[in-house]
C-alpha atoms as a PDB file:
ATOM      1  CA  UNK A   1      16.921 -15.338  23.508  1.00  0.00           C
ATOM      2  CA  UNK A   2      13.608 -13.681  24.095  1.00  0.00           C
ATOM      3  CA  UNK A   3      10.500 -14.735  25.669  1.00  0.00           C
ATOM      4  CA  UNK A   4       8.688 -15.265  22.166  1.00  0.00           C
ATOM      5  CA  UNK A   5      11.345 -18.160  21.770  1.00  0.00           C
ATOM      6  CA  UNK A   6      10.071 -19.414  24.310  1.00  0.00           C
ATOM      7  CA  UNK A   7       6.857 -19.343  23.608  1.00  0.00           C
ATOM      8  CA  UNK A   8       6.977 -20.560  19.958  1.00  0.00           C
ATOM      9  CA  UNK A   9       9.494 -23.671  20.816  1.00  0.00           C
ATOM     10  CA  UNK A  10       6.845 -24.227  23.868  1.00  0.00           C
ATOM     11  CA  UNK A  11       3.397 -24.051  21.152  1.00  0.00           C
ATOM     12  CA  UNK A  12       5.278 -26.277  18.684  1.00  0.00           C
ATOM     13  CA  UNK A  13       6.980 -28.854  20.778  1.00  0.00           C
ATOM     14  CA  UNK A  14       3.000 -29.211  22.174  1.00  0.00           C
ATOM     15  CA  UNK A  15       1.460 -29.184  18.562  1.00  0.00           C
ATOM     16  CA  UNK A  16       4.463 -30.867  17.043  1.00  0.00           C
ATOM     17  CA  UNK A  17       3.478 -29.278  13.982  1.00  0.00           C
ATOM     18  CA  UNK A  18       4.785 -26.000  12.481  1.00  0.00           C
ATOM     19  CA  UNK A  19       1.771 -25.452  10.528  1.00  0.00           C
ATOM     20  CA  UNK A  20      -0.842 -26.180  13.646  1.00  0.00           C
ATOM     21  CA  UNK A  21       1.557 -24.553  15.662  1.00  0.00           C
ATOM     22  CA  UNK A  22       1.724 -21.394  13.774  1.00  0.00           C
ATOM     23  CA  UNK A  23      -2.064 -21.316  13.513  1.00  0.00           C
ATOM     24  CA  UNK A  24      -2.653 -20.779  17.080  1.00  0.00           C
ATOM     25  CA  UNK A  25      -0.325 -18.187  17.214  1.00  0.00           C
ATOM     26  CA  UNK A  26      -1.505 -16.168  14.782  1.00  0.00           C
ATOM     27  CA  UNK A  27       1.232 -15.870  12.418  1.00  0.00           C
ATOM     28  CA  UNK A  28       2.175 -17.207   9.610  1.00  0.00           C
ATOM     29  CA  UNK A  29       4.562 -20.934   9.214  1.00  0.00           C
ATOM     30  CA  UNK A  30       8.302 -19.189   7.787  1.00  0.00           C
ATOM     31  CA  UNK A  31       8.763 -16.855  10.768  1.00  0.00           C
ATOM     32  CA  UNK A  32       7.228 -19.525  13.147  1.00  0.00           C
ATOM     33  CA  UNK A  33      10.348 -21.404  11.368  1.00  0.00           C
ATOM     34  CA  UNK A  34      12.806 -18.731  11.835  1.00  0.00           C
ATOM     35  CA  UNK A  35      12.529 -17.928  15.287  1.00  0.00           C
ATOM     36  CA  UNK A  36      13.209 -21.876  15.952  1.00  0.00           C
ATOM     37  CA  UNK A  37      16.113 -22.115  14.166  1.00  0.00           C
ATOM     38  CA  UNK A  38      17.739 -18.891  15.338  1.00  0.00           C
ATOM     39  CA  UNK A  39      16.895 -20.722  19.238  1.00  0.00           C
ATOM     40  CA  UNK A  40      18.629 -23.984  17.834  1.00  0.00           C
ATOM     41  CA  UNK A  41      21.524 -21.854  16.576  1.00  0.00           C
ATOM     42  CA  UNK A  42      21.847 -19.462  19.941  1.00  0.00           C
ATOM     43  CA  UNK A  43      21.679 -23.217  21.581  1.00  0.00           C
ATOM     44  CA  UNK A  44      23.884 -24.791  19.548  1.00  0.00           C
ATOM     45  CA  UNK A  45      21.500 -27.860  19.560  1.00  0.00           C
ATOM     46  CA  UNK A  46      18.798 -29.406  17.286  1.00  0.00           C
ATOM     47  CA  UNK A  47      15.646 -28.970  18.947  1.00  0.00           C
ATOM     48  CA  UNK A  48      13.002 -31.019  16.568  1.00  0.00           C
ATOM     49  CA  UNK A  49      13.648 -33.718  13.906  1.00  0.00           C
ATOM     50  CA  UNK A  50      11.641 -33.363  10.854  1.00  0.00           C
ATOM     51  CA  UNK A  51      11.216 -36.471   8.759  1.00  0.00           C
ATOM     52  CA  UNK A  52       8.258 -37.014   6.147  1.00  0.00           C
ATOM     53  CA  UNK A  53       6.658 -33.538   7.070  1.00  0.00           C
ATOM     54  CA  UNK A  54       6.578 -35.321  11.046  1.00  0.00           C
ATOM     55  CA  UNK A  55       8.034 -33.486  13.567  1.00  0.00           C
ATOM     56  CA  UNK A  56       9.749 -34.616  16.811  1.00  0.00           C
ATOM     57  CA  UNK A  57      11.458 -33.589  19.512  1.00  0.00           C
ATOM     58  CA  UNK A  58      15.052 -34.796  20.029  1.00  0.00           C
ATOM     59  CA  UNK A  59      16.418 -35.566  23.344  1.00  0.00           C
ATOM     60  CA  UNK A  60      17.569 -32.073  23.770  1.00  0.00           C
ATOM     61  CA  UNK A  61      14.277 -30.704  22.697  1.00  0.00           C
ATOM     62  CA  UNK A  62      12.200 -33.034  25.493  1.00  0.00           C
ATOM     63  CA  UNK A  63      14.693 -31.630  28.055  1.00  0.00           C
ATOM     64  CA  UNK A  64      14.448 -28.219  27.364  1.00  0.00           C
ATOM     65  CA  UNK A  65      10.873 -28.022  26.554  1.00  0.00           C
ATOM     66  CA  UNK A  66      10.037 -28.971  30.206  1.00  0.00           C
ATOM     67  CA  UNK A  67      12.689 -26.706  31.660  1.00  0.00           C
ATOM     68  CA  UNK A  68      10.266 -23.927  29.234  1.00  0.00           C
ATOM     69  CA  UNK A  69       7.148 -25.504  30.816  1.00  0.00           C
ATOM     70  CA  UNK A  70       8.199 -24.694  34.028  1.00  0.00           C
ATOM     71  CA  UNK A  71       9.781 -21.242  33.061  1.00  0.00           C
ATOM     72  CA  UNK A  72       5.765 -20.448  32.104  1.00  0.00           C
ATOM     73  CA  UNK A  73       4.427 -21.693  35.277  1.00  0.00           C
ATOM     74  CA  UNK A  74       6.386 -19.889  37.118  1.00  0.00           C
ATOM     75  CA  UNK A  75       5.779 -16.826  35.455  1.00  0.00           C
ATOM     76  CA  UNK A  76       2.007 -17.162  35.642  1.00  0.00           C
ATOM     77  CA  UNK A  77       2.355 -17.868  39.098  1.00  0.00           C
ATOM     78  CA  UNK A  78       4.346 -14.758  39.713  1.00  0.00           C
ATOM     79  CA  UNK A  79       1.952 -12.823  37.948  1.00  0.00           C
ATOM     80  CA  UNK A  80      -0.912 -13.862  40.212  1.00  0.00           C
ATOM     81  CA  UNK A  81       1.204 -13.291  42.879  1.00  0.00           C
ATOM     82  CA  UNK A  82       2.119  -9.734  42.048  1.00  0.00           C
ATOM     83  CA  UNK A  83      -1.895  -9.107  41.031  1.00  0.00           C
ATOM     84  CA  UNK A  84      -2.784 -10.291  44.930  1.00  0.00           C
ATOM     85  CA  UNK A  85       0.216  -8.161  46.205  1.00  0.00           C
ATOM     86  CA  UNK A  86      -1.302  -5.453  44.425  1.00  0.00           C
ATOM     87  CA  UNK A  87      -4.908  -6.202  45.743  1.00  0.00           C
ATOM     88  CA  UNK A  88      -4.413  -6.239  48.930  1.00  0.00           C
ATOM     89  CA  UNK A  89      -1.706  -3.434  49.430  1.00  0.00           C
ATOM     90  CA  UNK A  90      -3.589  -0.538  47.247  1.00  0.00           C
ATOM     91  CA  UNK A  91      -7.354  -2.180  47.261  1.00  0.00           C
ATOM     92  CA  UNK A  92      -9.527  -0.254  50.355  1.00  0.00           C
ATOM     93  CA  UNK A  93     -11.316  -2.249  53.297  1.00  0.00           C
ATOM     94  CA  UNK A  94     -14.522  -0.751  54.140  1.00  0.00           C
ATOM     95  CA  UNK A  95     -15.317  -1.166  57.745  1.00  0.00           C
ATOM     96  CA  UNK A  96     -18.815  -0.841  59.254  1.00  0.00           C
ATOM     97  CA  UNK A  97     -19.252  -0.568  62.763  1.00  0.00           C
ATOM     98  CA  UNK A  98     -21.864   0.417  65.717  1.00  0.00           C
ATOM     99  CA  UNK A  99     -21.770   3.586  68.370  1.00  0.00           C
ATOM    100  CA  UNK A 100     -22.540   1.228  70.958  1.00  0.00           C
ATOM    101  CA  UNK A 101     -19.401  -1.082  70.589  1.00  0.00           C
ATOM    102  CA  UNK A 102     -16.294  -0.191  72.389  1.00  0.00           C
ATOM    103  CA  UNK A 103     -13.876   0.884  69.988  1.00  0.00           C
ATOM    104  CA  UNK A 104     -10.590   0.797  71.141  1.00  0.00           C
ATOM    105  CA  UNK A 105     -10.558  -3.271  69.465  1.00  0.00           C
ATOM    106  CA  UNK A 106     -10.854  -2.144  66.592  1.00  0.00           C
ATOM    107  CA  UNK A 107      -8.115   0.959  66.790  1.00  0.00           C
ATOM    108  CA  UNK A 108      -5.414  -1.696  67.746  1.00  0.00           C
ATOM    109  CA  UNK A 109      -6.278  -4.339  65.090  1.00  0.00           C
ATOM    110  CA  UNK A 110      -6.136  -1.374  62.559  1.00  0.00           C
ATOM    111  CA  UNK A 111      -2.694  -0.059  64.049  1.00  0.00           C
ATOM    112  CA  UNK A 112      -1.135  -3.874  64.113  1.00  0.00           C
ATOM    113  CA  UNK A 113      -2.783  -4.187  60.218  1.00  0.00           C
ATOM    114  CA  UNK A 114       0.059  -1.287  58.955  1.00  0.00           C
ATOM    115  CA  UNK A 115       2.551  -3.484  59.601  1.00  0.00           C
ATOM    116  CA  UNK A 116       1.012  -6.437  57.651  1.00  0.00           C
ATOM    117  CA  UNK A 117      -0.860  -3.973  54.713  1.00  0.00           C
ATOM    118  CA  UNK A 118       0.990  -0.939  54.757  1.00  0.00           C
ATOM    119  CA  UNK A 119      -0.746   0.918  51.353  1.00  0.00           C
ATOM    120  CA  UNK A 120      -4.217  -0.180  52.392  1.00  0.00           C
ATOM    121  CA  UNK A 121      -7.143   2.718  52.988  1.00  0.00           C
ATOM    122  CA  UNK A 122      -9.217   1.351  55.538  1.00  0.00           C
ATOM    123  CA  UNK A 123     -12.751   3.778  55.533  1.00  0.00           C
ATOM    124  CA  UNK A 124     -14.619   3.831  58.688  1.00  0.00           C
ATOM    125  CA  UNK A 125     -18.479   3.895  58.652  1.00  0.00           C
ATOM    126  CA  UNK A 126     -20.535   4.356  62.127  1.00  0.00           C
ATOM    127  CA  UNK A 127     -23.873   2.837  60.615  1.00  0.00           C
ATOM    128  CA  UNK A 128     -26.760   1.299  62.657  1.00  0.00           C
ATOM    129  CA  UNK A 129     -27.457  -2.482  62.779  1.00  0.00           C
ATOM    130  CA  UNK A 130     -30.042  -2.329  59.461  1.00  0.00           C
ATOM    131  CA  UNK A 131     -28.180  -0.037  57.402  1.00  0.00           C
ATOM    132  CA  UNK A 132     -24.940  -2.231  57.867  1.00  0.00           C
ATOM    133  CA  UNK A 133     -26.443  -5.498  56.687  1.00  0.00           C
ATOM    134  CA  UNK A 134     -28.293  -3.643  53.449  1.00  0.00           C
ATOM    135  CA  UNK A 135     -24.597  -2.327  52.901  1.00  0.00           C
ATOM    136  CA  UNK A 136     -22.727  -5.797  53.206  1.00  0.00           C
ATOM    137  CA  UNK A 137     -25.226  -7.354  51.108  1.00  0.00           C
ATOM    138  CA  UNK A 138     -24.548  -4.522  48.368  1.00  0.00           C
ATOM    139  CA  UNK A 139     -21.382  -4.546  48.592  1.00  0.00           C
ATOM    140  CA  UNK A 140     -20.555  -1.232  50.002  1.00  0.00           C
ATOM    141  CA  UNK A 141     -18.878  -2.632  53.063  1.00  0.00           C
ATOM    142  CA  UNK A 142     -16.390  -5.250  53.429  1.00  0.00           C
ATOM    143  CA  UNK A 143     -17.194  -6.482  56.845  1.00  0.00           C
ATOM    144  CA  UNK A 144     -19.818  -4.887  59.789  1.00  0.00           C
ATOM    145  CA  UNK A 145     -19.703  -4.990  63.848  1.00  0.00           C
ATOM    146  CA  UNK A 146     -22.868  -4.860  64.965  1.00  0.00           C
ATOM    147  CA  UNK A 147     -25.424  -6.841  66.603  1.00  0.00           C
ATOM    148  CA  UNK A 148     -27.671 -10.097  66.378  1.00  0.00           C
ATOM    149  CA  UNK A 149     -29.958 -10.447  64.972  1.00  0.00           C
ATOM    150  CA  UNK A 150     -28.815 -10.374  61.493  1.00  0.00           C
ATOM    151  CA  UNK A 151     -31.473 -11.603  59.085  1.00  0.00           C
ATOM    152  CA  UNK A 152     -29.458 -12.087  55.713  1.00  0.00           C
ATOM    153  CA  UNK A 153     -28.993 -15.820  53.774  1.00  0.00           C
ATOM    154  CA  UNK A 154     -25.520 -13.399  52.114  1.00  0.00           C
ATOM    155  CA  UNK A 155     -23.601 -13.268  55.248  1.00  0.00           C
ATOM    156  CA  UNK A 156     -21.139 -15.000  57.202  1.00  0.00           C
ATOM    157  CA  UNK A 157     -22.004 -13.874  61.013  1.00  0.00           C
ATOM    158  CA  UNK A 158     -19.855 -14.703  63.622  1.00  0.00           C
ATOM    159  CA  UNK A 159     -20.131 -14.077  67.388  1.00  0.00           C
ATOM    160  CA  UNK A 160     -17.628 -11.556  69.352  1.00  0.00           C
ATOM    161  CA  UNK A 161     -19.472 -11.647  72.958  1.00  0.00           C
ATOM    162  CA  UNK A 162     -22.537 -11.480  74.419  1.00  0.00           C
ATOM    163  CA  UNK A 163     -23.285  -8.111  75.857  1.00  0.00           C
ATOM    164  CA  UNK A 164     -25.025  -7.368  79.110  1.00  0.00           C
ATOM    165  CA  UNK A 165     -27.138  -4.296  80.420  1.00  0.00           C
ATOM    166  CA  UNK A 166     -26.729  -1.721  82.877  1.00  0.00           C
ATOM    167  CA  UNK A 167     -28.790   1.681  84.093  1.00  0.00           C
ATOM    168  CA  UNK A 168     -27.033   4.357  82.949  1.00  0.00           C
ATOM    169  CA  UNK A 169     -27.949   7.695  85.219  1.00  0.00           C
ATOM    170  CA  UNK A 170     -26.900  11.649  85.993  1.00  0.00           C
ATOM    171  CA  UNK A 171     -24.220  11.277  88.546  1.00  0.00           C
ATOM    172  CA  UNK A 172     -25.603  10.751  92.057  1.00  0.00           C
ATOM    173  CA  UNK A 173     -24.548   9.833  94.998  1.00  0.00           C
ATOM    174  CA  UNK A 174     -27.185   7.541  96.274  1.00  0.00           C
ATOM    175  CA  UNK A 175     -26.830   3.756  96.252  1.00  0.00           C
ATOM    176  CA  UNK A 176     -29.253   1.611  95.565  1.00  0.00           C
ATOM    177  CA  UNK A 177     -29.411  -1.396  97.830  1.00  0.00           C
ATOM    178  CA  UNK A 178     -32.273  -2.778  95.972  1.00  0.00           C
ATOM    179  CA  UNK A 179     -33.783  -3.124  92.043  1.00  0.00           C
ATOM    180  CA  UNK A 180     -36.882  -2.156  93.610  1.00  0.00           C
ATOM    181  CA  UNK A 181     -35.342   1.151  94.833  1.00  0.00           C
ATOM    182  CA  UNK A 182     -33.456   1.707  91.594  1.00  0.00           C
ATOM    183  CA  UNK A 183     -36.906   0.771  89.490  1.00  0.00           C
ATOM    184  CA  UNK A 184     -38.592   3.341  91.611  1.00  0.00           C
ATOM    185  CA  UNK A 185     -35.959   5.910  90.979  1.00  0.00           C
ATOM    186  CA  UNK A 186     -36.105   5.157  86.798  1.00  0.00           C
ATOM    187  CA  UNK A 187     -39.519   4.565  86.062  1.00  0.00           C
ATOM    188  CA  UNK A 188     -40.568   7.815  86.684  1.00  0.00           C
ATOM    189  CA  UNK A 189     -37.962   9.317  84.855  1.00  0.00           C
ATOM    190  CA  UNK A 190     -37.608  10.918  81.223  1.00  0.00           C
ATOM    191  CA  UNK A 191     -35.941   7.862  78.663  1.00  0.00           C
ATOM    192  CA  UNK A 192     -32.724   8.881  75.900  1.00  0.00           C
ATOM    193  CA  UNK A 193     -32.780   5.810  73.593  1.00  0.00           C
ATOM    194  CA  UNK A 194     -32.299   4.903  70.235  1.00  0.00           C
ATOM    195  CA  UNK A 195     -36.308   5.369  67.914  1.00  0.00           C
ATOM    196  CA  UNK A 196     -37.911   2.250  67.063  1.00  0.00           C
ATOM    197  CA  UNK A 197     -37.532   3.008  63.461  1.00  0.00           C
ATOM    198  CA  UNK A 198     -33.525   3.233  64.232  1.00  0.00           C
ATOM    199  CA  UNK A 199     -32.561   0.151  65.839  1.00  0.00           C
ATOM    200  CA  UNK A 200     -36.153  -1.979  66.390  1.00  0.00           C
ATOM    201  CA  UNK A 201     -34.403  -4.892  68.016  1.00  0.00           C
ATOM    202  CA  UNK A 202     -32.433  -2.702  70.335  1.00  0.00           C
ATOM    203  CA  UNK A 203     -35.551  -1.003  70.962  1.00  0.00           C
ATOM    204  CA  UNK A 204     -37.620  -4.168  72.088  1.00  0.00           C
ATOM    205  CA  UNK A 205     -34.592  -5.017  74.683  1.00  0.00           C
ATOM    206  CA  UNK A 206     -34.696  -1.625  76.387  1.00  0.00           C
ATOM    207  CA  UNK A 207     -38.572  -2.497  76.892  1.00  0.00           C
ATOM    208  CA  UNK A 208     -38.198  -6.282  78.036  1.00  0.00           C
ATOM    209  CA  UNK A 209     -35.794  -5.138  80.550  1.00  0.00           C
ATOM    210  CA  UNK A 210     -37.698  -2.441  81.869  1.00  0.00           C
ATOM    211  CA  UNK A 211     -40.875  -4.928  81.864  1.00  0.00           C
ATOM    212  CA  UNK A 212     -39.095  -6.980  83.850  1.00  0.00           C
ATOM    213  CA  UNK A 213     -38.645  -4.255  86.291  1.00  0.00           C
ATOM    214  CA  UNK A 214     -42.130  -3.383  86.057  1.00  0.00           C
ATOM    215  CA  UNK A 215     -42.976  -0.637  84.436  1.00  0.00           C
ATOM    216  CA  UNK A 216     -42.990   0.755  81.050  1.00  0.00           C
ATOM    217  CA  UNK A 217     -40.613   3.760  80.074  1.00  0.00           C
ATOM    218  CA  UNK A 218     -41.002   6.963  78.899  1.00  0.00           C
ATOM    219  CA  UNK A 219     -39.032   8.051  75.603  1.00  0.00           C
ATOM    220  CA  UNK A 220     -38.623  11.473  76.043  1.00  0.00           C
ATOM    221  CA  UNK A 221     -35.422  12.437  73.946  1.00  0.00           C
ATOM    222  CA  UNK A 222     -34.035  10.340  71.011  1.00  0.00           C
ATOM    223  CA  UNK A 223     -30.588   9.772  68.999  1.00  0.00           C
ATOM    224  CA  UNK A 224     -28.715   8.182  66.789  1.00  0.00           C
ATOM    225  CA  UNK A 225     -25.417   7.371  68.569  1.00  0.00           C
ATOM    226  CA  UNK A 226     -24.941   6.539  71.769  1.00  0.00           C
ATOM    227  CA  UNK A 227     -22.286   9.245  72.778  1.00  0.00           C
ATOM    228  CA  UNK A 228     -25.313  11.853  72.204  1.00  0.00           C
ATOM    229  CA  UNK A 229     -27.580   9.581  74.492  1.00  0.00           C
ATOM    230  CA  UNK A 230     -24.825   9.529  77.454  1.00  0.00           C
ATOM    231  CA  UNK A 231     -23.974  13.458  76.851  1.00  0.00           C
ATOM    232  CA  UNK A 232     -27.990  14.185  77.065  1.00  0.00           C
ATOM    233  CA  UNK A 233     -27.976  11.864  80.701  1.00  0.00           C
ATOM    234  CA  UNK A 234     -24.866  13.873  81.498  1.00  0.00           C
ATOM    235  CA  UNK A 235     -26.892  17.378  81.306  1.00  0.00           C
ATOM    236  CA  UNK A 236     -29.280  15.455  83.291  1.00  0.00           C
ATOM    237  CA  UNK A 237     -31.770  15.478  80.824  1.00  0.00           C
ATOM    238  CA  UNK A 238     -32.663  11.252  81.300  1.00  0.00           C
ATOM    239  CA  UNK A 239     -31.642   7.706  81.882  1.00  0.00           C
ATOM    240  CA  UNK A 240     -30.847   5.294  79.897  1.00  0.00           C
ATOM    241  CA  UNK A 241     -30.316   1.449  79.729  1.00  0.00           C
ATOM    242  CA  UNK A 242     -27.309   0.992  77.517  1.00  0.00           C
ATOM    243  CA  UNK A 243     -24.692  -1.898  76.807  1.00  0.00           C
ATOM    244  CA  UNK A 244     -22.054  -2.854  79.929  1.00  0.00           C
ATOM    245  CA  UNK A 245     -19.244  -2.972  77.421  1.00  0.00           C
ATOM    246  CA  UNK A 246     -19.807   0.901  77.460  1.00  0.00           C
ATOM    247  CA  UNK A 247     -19.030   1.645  80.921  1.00  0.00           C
ATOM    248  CA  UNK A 248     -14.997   1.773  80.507  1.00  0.00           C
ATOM    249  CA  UNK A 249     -15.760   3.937  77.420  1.00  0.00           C
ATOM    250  CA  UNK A 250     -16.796   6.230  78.784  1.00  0.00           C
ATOM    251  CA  UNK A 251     -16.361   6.369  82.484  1.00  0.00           C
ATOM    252  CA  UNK A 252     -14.692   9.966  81.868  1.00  0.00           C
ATOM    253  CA  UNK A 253     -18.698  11.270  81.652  1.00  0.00           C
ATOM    254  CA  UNK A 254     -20.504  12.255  85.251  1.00  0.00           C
ATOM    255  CA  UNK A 255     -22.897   9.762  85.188  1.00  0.00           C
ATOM    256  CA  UNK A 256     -23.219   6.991  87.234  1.00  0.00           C
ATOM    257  CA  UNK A 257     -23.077   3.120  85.276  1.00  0.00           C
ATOM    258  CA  UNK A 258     -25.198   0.600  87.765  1.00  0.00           C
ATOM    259  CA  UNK A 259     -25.383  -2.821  86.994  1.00  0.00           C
ATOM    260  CA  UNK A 260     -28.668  -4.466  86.639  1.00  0.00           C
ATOM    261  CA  UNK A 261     -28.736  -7.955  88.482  1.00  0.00           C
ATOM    262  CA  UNK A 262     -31.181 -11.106  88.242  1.00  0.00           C
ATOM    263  CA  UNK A 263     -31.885  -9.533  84.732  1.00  0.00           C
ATOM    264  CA  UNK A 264     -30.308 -12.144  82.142  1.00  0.00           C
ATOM    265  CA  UNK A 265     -31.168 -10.004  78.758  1.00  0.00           C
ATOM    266  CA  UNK A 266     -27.718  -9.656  77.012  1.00  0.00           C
ATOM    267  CA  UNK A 267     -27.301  -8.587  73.337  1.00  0.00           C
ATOM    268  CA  UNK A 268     -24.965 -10.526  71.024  1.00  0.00           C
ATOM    269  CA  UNK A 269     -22.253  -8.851  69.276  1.00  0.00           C
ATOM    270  CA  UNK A 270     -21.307 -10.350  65.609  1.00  0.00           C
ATOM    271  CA  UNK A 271     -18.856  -9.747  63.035  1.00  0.00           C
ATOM    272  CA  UNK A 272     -20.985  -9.995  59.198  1.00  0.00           C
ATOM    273  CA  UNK A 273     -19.647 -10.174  56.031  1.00  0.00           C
ATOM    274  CA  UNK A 274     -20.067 -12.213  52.676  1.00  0.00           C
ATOM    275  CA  UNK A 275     -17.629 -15.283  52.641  1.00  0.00           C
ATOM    276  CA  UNK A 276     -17.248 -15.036  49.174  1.00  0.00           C
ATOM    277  CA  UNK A 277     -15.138 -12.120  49.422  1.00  0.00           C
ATOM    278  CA  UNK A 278     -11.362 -12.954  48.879  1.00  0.00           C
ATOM    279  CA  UNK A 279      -9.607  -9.847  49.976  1.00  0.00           C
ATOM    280  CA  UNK A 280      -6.595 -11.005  52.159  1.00  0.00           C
ATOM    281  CA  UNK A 281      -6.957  -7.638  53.981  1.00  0.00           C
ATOM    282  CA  UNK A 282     -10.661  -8.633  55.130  1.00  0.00           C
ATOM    283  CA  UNK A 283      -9.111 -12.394  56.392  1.00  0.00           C
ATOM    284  CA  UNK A 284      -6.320 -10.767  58.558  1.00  0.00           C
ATOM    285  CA  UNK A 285      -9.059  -8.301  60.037  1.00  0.00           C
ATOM    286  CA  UNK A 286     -11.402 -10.930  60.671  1.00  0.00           C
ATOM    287  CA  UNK A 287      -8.840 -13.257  62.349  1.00  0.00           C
ATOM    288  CA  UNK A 288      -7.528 -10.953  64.501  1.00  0.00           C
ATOM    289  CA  UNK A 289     -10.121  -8.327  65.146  1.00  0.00           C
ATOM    290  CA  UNK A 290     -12.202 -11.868  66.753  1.00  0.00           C
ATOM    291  CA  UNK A 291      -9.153 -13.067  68.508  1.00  0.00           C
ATOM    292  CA  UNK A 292      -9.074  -9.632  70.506  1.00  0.00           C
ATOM    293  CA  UNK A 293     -12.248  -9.960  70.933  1.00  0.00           C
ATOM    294  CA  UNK A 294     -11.871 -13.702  72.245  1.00  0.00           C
ATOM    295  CA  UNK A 295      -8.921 -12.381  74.453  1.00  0.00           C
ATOM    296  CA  UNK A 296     -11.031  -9.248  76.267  1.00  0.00           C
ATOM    297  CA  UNK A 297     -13.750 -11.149  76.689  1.00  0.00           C
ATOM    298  CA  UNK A 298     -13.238 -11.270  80.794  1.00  0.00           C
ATOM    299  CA  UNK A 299     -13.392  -7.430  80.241  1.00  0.00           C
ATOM    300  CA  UNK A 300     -17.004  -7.905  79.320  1.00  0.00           C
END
């Protein structure tokens, strides 16, 4: 017995016709008429009753043509099964992702995904805010971190945590009992930030806060990724105002972190991605890459 058996008992106990039956699959009525009887005879049962060019199933044939239906249904399910195996453990996830977002989240949720999708290629992409929601929206990346706002009517967002400020300085002994003191010390010193052109929103925080301190700053030296802005305050080149999340990041650096107090402007950390997308790889990273965040969150 073969599968075609099974397929032409299957097409003709539905049609109940040989000639209607052999019409949809393509071939001609005699073989269609062969291949049943040599499936009665490996059977040892009559399968159809023919009587004034009507065709029936017998008892037998009602039985086993539901034991065939299910035979098919089960082997289309397997082979959507095996095509979503296949998806997930060879397809790639493309992961997009800040310099200003502490990292080591995203290192463990990749280590625990090996276990789970052990042939995926995850690609990492350090790309700024803008650049990350132009790439979502294309298509060229699966999911972003990055940071409110994101403007875009194609993406899912999602918040991870809400990220304070701090004064980030060459290493110096002095403490600052006072804002004033520490405003004072800043505002006449040389800025390392992100351009305007780079990250704009970022951009406008960095001059809110220092508004609020009372002065406008100085950009003196720009970059594109924040481990070049803290090496450039390390050679004592600037300051900087940068994210708190930072500050265990890189507390290996000689600089000095100091919080900023009384100064509520936080930035919001999201997860973006398009919700259509049904890659089971990009569900288990979402899940879990937002409950580590969820479960830090006192670190913040």
């Amino acid at each position: 017995m073969e599968l075609r058996h099974l397929l032409y008992f299957k097409t003709v106990a539905e049609q109940l016709h040989f000639r209607n039956a052999a019409l949809k699959l393509f071939i001609s009525q005699p073989p269609l008429s062969r291949q049943i009887k040599e499936l009665e005879n490996e059977l040892g049962v009559l399968l159809f009753t023919r009587k004034n060019k009507r065709v029936n199933l017998t008892d037998a044939g009602k039985y086993f043509a539901a034991e065939v239906d299910a035979i098919f249904a089960r082997l289309e399910e397997s082979k959507s099964i095996v095509k979503q195996i296949h998806k997930s453990e060879s397809s790639e996830l493309k992961i997009g992702y800040i310099s200003s977002v502490y990292q080591s989240h995203l290192a463990d949720v990749l280590i625990a995904m090996r276990d789970v999708f052990p042939y995926i290629k995850t690609n990492l992409f350090e790309i700024p805010t803008l650049m990350q929601i132009k790439a979502l929206e294309q298509g060229s990346l699966d999911v972003g971190i990055l940071r409110a706002p994101v403007h875009s009517t194609q993406l899912k967002v999602q918040t991870l945590f809400f990220d304070p400020f701090m004064v980030v300085i060459p290493l110096v002994k002095t403490r600052f009992k006072q804002q004033e003191e520490l405003a004072a010390y800043i505002k006449n010193s040389p800025f390392i930030f992100f351009s305007k052109d780079f990250a704009p929103h970022y951009n406008d925080k960095l001059v809110e806060i220092c508004g609020r301190m009372g002065f406008n700053p100085e950009i003196v030296h720009e970059a594109n990724n924040v481990h070049s802005i803290l090496q450039l305050i390390e050679a004592g080149l600037g300051v900087s105002i940068l994210p708190y999340s930072l500050r265990q990041q890189y507390s290996y650096l000689n600089v000095s972190f100091i919080e900023l107090e009384n100064i509520p402007v936080n930035t919001e950390v999201v997860l973006a991605y398009k919700q259509a997308n049904q890659n089971p790889a990009l569900k288990w990273f979402i899940k879990h890459y937002m409950e580590k965040a969820i479960a830090d969150i006192n670190y913040y």
